[in-house]
C-alpha atoms as a PDB file:
ATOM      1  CA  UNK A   1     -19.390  14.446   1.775  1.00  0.00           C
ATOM      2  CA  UNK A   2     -22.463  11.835   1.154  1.00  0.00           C
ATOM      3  CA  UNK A   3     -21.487  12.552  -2.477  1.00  0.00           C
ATOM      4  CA  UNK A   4     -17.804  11.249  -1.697  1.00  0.00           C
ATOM      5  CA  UNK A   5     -19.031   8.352   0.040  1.00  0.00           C
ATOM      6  CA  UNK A   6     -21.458   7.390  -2.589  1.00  0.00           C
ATOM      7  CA  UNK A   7     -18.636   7.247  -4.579  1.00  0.00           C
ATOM      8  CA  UNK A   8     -16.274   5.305  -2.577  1.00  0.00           C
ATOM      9  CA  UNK A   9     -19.052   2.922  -1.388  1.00  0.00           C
ATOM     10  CA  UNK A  10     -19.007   0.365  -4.499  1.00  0.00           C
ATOM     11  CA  UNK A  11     -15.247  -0.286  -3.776  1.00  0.00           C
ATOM     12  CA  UNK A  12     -15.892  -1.411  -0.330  1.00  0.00           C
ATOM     13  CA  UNK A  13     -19.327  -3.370  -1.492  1.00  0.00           C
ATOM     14  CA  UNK A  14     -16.696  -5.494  -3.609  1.00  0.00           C
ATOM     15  CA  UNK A  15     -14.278  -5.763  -0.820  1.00  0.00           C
ATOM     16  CA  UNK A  16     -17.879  -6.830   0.678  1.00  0.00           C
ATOM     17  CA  UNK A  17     -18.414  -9.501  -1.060  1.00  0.00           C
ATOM     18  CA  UNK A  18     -15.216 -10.876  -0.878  1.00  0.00           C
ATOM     19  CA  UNK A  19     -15.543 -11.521   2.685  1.00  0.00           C
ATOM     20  CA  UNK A  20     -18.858 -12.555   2.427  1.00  0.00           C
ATOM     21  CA  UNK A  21     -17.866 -14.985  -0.199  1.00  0.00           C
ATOM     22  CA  UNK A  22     -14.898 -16.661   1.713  1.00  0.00           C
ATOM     23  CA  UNK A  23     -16.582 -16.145   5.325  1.00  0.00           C
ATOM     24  CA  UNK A  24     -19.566 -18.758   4.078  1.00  0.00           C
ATOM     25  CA  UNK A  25     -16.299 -20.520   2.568  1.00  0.00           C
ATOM     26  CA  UNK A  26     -17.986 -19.975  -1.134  1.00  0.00           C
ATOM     27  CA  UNK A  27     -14.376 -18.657  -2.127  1.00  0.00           C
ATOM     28  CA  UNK A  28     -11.703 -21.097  -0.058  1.00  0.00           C
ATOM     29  CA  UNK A  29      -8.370 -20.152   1.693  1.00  0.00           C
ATOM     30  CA  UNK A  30      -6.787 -21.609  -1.423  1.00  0.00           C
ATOM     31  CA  UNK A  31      -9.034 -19.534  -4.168  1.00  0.00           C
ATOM     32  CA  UNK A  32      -8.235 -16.538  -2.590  1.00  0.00           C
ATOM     33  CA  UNK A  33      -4.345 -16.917  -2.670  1.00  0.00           C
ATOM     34  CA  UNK A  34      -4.762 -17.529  -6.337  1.00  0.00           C
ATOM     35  CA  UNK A  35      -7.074 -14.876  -7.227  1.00  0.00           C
ATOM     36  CA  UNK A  36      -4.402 -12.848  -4.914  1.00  0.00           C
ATOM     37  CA  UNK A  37      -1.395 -13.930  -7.488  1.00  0.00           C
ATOM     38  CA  UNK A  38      -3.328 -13.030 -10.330  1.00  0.00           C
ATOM     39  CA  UNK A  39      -4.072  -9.521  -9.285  1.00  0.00           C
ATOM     40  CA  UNK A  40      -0.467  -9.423  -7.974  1.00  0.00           C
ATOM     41  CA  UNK A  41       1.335 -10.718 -10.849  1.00  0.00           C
ATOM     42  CA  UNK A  42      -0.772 -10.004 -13.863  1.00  0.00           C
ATOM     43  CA  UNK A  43      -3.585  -7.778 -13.762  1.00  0.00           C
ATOM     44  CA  UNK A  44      -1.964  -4.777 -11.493  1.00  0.00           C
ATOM     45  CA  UNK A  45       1.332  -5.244 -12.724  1.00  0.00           C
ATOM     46  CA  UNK A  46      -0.025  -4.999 -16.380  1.00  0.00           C
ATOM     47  CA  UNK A  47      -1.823  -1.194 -14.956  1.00  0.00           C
ATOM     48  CA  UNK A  48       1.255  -0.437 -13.410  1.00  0.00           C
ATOM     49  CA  UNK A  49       3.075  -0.957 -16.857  1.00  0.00           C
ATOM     50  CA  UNK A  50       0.267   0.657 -19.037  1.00  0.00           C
ATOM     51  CA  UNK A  51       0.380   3.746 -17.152  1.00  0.00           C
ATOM     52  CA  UNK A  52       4.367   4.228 -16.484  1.00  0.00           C
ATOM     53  CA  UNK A  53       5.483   3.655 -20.695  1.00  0.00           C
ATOM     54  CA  UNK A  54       2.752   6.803 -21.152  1.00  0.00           C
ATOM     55  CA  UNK A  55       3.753   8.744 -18.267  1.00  0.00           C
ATOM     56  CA  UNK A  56       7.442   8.434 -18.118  1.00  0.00           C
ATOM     57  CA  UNK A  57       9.988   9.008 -14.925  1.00  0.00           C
ATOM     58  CA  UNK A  58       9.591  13.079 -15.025  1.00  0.00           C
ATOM     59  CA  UNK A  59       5.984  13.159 -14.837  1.00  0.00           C
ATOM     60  CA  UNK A  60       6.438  10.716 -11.579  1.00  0.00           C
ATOM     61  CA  UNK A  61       9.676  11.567  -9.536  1.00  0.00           C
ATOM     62  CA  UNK A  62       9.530  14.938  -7.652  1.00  0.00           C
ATOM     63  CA  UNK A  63      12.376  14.975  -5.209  1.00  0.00           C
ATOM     64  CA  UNK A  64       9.595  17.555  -2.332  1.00  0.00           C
ATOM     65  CA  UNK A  65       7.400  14.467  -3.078  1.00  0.00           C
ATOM     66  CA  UNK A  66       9.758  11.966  -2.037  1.00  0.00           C
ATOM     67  CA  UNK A  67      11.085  13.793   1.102  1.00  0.00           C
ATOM     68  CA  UNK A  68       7.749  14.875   2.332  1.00  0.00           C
ATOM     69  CA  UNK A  69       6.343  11.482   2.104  1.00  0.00           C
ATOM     70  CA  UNK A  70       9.555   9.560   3.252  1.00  0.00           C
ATOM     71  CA  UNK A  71      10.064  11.950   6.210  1.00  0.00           C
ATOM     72  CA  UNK A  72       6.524  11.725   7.283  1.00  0.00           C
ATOM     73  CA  UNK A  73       6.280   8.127   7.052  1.00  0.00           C
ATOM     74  CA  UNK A  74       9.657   7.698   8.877  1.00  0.00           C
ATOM     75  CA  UNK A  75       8.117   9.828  12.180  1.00  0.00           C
ATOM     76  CA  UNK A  76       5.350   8.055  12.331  1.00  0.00           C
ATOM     77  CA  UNK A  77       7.928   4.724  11.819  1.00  0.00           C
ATOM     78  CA  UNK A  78       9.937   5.706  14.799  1.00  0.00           C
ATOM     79  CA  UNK A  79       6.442   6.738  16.789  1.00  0.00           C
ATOM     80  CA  UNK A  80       5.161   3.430  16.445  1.00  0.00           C
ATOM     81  CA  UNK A  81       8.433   2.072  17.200  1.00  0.00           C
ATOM     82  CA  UNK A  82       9.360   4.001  20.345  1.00  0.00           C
ATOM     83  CA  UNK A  83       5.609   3.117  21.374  1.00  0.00           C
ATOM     84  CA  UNK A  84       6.522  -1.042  21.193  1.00  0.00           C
ATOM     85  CA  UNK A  85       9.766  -0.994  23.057  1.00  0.00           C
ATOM     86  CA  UNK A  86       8.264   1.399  25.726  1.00  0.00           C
ATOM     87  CA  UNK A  87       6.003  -1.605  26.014  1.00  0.00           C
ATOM     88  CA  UNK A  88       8.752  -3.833  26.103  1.00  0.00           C
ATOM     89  CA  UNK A  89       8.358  -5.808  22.914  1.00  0.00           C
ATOM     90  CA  UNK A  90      11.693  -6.526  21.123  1.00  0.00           C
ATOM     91  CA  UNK A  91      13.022  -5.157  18.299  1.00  0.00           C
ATOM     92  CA  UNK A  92      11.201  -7.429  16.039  1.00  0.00           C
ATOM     93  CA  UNK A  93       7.938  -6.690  17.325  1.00  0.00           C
ATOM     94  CA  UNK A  94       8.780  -3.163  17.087  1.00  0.00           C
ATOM     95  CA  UNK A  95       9.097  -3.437  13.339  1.00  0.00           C
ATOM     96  CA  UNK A  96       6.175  -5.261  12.493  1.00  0.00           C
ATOM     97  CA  UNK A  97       4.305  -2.734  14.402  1.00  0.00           C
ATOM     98  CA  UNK A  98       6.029   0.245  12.691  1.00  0.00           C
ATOM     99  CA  UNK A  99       5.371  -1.476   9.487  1.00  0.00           C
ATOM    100  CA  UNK A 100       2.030  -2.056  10.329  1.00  0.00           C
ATOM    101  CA  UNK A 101       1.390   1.525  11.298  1.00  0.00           C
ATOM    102  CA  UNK A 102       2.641   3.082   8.282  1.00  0.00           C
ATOM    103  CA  UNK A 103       2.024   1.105   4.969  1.00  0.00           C
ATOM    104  CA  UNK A 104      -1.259   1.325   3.455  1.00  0.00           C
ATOM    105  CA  UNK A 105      -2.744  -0.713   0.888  1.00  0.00           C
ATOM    106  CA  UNK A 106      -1.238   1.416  -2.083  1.00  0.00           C
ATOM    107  CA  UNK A 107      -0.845  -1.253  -4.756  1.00  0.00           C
ATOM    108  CA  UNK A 108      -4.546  -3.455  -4.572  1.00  0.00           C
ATOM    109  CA  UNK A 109      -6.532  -0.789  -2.974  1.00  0.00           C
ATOM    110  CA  UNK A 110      -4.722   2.713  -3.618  1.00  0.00           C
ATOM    111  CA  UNK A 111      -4.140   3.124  -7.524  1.00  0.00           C
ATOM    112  CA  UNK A 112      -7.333   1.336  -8.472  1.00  0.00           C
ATOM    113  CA  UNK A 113      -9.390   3.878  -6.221  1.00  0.00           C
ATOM    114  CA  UNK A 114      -7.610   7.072  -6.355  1.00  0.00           C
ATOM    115  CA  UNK A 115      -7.465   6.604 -10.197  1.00  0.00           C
ATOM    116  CA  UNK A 116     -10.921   6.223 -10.150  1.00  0.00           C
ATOM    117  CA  UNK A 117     -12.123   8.975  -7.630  1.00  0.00           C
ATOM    118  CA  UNK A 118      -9.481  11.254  -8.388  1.00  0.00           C
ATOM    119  CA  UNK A 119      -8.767  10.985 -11.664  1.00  0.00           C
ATOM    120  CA  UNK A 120      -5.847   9.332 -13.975  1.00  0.00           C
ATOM    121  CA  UNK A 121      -3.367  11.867 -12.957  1.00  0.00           C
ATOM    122  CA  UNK A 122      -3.361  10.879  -9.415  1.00  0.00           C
ATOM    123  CA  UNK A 123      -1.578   7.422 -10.671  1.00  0.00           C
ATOM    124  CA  UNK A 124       1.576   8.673 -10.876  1.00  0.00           C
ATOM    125  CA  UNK A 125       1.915  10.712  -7.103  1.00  0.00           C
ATOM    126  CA  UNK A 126       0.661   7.446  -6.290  1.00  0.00           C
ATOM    127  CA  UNK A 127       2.953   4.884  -7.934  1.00  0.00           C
ATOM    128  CA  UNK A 128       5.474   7.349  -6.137  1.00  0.00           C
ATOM    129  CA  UNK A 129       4.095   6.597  -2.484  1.00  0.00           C
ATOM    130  CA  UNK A 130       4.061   2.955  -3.845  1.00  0.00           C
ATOM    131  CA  UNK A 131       7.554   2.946  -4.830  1.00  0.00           C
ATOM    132  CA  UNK A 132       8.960   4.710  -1.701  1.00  0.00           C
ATOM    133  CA  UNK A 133       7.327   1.843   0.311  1.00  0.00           C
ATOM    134  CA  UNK A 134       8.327  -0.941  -1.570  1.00  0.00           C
ATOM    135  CA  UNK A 135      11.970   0.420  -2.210  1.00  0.00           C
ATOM    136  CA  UNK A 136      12.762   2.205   1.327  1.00  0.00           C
ATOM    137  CA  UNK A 137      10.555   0.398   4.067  1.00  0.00           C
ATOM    138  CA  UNK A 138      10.235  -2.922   2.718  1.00  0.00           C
ATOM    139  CA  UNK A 139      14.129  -3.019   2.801  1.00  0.00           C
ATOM    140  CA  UNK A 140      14.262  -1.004   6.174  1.00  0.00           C
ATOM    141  CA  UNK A 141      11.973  -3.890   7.529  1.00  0.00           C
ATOM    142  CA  UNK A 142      13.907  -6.809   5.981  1.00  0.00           C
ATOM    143  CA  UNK A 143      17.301  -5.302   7.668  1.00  0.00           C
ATOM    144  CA  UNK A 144      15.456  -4.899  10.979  1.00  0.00           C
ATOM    145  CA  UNK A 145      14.381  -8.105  11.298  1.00  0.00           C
ATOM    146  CA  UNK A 146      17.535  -9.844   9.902  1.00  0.00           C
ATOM    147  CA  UNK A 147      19.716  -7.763  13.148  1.00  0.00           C
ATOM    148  CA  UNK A 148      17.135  -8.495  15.277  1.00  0.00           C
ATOM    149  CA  UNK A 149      17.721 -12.149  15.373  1.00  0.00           C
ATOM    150  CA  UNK A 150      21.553 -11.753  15.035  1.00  0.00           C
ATOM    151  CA  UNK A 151      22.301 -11.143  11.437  1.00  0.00           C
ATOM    152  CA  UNK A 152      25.115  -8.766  10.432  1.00  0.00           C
ATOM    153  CA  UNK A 153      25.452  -6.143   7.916  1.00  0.00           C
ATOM    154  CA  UNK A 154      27.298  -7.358   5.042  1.00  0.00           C
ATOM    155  CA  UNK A 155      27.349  -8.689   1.373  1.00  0.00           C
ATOM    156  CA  UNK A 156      24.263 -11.290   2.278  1.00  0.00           C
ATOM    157  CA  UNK A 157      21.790  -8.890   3.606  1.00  0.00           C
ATOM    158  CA  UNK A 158      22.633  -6.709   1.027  1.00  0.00           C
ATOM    159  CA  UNK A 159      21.618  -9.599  -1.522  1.00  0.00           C
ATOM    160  CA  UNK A 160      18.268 -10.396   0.568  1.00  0.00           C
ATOM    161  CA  UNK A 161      17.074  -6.990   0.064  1.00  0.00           C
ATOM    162  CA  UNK A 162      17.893  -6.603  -3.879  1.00  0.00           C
ATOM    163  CA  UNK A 163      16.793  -9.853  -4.266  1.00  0.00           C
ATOM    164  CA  UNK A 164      13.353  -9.103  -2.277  1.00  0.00           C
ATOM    165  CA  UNK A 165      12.854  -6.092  -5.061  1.00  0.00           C
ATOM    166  CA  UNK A 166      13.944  -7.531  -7.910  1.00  0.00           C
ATOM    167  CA  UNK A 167      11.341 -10.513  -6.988  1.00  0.00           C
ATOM    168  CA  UNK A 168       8.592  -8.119  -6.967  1.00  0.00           C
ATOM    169  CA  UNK A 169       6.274  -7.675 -10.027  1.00  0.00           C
ATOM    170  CA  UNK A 170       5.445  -4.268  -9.083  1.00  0.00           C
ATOM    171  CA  UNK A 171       8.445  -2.913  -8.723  1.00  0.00           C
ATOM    172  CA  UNK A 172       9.711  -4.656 -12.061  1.00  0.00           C
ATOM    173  CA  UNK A 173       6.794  -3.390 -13.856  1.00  0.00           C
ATOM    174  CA  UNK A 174       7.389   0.281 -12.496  1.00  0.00           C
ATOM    175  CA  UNK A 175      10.823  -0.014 -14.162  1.00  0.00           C
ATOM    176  CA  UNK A 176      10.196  -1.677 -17.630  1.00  0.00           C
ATOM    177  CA  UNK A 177       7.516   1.083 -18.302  1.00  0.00           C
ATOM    178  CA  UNK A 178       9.919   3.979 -17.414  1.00  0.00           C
ATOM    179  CA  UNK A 179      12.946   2.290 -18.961  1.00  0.00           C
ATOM    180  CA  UNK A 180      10.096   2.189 -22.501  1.00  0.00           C
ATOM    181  CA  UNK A 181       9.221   5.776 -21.564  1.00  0.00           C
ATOM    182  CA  UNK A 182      12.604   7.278 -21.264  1.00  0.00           C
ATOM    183  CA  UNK A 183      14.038   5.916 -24.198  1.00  0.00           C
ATOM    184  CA  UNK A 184      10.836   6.578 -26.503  1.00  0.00           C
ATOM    185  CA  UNK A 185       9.844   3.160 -27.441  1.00  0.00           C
ATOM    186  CA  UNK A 186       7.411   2.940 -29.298  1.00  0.00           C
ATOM    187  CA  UNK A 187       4.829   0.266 -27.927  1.00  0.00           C
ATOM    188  CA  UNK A 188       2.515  -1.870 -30.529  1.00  0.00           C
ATOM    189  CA  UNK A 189      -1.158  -1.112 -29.958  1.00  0.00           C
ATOM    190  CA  UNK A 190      -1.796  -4.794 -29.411  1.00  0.00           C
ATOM    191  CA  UNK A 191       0.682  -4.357 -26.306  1.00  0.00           C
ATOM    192  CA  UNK A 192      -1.362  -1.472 -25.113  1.00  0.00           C
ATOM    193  CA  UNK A 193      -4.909  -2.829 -26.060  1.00  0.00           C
ATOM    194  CA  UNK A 194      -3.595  -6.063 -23.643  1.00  0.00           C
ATOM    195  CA  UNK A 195      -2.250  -3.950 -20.873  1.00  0.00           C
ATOM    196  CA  UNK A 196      -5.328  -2.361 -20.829  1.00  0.00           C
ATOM    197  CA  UNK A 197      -7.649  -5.446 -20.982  1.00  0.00           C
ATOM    198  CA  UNK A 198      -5.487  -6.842 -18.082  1.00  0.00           C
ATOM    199  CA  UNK A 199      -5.458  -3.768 -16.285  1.00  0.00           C
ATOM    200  CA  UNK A 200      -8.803  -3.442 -16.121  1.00  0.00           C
ATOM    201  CA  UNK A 201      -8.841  -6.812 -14.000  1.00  0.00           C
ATOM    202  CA  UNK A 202      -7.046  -5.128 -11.273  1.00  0.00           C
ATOM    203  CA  UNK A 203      -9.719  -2.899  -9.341  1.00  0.00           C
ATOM    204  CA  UNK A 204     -12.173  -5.834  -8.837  1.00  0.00           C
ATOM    205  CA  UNK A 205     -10.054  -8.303  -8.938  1.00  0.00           C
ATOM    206  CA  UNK A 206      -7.701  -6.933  -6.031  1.00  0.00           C
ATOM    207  CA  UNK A 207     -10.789  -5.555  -3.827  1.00  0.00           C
ATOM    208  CA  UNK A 208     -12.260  -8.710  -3.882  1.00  0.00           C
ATOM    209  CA  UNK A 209      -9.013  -9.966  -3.079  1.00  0.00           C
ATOM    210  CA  UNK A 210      -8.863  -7.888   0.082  1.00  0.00           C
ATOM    211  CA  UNK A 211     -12.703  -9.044   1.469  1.00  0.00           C
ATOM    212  CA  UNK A 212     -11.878 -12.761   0.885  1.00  0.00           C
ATOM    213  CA  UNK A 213      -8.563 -12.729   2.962  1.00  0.00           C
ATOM    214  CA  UNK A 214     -10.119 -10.621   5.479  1.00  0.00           C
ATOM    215  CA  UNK A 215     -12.557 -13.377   5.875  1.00  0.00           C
ATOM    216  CA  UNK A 216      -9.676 -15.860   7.624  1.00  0.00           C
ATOM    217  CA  UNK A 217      -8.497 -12.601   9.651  1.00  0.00           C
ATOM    218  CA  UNK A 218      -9.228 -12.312  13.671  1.00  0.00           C
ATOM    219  CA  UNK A 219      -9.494  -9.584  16.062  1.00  0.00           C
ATOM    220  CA  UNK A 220      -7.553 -10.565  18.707  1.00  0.00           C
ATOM    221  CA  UNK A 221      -5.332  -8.187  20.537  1.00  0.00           C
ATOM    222  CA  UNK A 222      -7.862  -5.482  19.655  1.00  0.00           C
ATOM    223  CA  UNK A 223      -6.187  -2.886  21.995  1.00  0.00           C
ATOM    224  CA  UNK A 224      -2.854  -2.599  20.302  1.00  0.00           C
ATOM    225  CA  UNK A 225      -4.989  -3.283  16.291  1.00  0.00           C
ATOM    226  CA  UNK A 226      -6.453   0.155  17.759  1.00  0.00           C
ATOM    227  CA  UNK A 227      -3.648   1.733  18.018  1.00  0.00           C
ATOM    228  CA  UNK A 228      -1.926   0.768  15.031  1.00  0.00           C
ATOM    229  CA  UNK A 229      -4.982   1.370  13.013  1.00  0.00           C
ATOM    230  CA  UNK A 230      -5.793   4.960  14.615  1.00  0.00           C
ATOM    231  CA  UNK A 231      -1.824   5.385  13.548  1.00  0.00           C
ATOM    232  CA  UNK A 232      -2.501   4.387  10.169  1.00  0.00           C
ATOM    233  CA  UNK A 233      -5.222   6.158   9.495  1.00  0.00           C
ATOM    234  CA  UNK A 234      -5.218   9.334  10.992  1.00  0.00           C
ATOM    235  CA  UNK A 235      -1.900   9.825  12.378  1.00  0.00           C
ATOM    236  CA  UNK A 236       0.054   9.126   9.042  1.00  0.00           C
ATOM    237  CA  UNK A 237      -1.980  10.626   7.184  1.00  0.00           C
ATOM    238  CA  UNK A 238      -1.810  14.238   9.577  1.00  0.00           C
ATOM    239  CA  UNK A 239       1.882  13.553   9.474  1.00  0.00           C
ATOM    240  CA  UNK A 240       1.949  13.369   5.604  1.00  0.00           C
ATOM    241  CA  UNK A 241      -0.439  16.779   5.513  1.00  0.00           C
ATOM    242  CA  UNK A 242       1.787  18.526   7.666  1.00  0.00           C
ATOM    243  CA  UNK A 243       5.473  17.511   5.951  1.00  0.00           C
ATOM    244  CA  UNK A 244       3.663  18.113   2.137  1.00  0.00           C
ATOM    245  CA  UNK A 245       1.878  21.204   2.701  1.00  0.00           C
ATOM    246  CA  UNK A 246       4.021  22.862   5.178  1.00  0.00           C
ATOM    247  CA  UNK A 247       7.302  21.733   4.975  1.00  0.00           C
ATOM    248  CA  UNK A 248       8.399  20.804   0.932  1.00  0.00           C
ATOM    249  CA  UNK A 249       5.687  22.822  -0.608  1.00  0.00           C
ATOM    250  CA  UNK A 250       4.345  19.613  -2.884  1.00  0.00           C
ATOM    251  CA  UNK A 251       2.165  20.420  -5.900  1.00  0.00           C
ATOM    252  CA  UNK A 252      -1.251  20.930  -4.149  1.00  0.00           C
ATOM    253  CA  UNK A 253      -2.635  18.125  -6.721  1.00  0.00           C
ATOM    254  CA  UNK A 254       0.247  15.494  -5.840  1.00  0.00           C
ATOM    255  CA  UNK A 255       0.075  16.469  -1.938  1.00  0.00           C
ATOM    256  CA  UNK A 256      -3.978  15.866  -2.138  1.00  0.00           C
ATOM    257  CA  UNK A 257      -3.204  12.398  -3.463  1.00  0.00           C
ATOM    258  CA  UNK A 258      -0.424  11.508  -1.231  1.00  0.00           C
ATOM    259  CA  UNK A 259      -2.368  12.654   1.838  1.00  0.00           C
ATOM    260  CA  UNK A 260      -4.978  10.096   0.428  1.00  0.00           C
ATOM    261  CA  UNK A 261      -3.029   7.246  -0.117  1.00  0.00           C
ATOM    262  CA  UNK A 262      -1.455   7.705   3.858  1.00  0.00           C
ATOM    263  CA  UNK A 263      -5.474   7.239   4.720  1.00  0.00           C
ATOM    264  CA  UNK A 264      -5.381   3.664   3.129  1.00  0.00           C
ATOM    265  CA  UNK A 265      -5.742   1.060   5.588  1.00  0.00           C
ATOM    266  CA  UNK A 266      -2.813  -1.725   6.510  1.00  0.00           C
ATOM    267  CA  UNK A 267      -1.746  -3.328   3.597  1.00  0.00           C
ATOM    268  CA  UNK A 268      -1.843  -7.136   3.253  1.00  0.00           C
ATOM    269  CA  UNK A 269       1.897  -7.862   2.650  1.00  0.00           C
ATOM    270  CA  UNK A 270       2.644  -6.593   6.283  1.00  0.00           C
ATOM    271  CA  UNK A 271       0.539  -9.612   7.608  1.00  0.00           C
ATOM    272  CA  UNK A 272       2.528 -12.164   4.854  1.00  0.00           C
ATOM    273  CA  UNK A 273       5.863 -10.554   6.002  1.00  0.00           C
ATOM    274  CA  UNK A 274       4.578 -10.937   9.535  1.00  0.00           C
ATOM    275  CA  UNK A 275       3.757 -14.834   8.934  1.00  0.00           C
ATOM    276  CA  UNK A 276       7.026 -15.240   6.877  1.00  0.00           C
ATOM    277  CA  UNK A 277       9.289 -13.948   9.547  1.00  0.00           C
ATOM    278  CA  UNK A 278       6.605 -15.611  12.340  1.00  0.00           C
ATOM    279  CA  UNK A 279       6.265 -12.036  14.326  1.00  0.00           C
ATOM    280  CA  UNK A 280       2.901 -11.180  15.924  1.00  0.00           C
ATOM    281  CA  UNK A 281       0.904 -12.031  12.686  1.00  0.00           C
ATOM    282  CA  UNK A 282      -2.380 -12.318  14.864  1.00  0.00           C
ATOM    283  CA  UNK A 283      -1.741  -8.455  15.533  1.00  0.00           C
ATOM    284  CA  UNK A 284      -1.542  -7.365  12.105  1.00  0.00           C
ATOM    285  CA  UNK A 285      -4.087  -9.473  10.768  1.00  0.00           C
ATOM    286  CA  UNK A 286      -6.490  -7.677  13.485  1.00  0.00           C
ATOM    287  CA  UNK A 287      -5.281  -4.005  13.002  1.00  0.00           C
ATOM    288  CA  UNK A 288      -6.073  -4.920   9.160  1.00  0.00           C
ATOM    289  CA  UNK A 289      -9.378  -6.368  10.127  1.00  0.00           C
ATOM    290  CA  UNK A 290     -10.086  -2.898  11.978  1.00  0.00           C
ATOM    291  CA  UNK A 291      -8.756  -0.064   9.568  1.00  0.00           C
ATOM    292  CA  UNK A 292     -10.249  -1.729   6.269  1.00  0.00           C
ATOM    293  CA  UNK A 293     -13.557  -1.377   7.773  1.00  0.00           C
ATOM    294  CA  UNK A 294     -12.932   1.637   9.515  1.00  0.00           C
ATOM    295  CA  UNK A 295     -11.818   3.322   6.722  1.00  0.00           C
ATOM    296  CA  UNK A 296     -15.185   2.641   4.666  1.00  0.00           C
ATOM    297  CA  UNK A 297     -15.920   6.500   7.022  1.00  0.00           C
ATOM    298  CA  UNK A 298     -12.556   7.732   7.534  1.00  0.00           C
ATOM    299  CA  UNK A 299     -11.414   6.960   3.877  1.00  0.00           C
ATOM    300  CA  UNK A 300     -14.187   9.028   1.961  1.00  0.00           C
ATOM    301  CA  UNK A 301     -13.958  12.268   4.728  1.00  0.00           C
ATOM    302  CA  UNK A 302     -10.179  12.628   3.817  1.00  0.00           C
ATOM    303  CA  UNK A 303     -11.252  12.290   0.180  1.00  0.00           C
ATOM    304  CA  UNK A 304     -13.351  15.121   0.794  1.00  0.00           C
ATOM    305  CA  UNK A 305     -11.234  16.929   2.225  1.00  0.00           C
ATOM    306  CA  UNK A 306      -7.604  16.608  -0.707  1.00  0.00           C
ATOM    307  CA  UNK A 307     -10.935  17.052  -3.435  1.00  0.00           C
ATOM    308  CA  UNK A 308     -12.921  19.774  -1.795  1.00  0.00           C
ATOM    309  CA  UNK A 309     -15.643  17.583  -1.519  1.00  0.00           C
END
């Protein structure tokens, strides 16, 4: 276990020093949302390209994968849900939460770590859990909030949500590389040697990413941030265990790294998507606050416990 967290303790010294660096105001509101793009558009979405043209879509997709994860993420969705309108919160609150309580920090936290402590072949299981939140919650969100303030189903929310993929880097990334791998395209080593120069941006670019934008985060509302963060990290992640290992018998090594990536504290996009939409942001930005530095225990003790560590 100290082994583990020996490991896992440089990531968070970088995340570290991100905070500390925009807290003393060394890194401004406006560096860090530009460091943030870079990361975002370039540097992960040059890994995420590198990895998927050498891969390809069968050493990714795995349809036990896909419904263990999705089916465990959606009970602890509609947990987190039924939770907020027992409270009497609205159906928009009730999705932020659920969002909040279920989406980790996959793309800037996830694949640089778990590539790191687990090895390369935990990218792909991972781009998987990335994928299935991007494609499937992401547009589950935008259709929740879009009814919940009166909207209808029809041609334009159809449009929103394509056009809310298609506008993502990671997702286009994802599907340039496997479109390369699947028809065997050859790729120029200059390509690669650049997608891996870029790449290599992403881990401390992105964690120091994360630290400076939790700087300009507050706790308030601590008693619900605990419950979403308990959610997120040990909830979802038992959930995940339970549907992979027990229920659609996933490859041992993909279920170790999707049980890991569940662990991963609230991912930053809920609070932008909170902000956008102008739904409890204050919330979200504390229940991030709260799992990103609880996970710097809980994270390594589940990494211990997928590795045998």
């Amino acid at each position: 276990m100290l082994a583990v967290f020996l490991q896992t303790l440089p990531f968070f010294a970088i995340i570290g020093l991100g905070y500390g660096a925009g807290k003393v105001g060394f890194f401004t509101a406006e560096a860090t949302a530009y460091l943030t793009k870079f990361v975002f558009y370039f540097a992960l979405s040059a890994m995420i390209l590198r990895f998927t043209v050498t891969l390809g879509f069968g050493e990714i997709f795995s349809w036990p994968f896909v419904l263990a994860y999705l089916s465990a993420t959606l009970a602890g969705y509609l947990i987190v849900t039924a939770v907020a309108l027992a409270r009497g919160r609205g159906m928009a609150e009730a999705a932020v939460e659920a969002q909040t309580g279920v989406i980790g920090n996959t793309g800037f936290l996830g694949l640089p770590m778990l590539g790191l402590l687990i090895g390369e072949a935990a990218i792909g299981p991972a781009l998987l859990v990335l994928s299935v939140d991007l494609i499937v919650f992401s547009s589950l969100f935008t259709v929740l909030m879009t009814l919940s303030r009166g909207g209808r189903f029809g041609l334009a929310l159809l449009w929103r949500v394509l056009r809310g993929l298609v506008e993502n880097p990671m997702i286009v990334s994802l599907a340039v590389g496997l479109t390369v791998a699947a028809l065997d395209l050859p790729v120029p080593e200059p390509v690669m040697s650049l997608l891996t120069l870029l790449g290599a941006a992403a881990t401390p670019g992105a964690l120091f990413a994360i630290g400076a934008s939790l700087a300009t985060k507050s706790a308030e509302r601590l008693g619900v941030a605990a419950w979403l963060t308990s959610v997120k990290l040990v909830l979802h992640p038992a959930l995940v265990a339970g549907a992979a290992l027990f229920l659609f018998n996933v490859d041992p090594f993909a279920a170790s790294v999707m049980i890991a990536a569940a662990a991963l504290p609230v991912a930053g996009n809920v609070y932008m998507l909170a902000q956008v939409y102008g739904v409890a942001p204050q919330r979200v930005s504390a229940a991030i606050l709260l799992s990103t530095t609880a996970a710097i225990v809980t994270f390594p003790l589940v990494i211990a416990q997928v590795t045998g560590g």
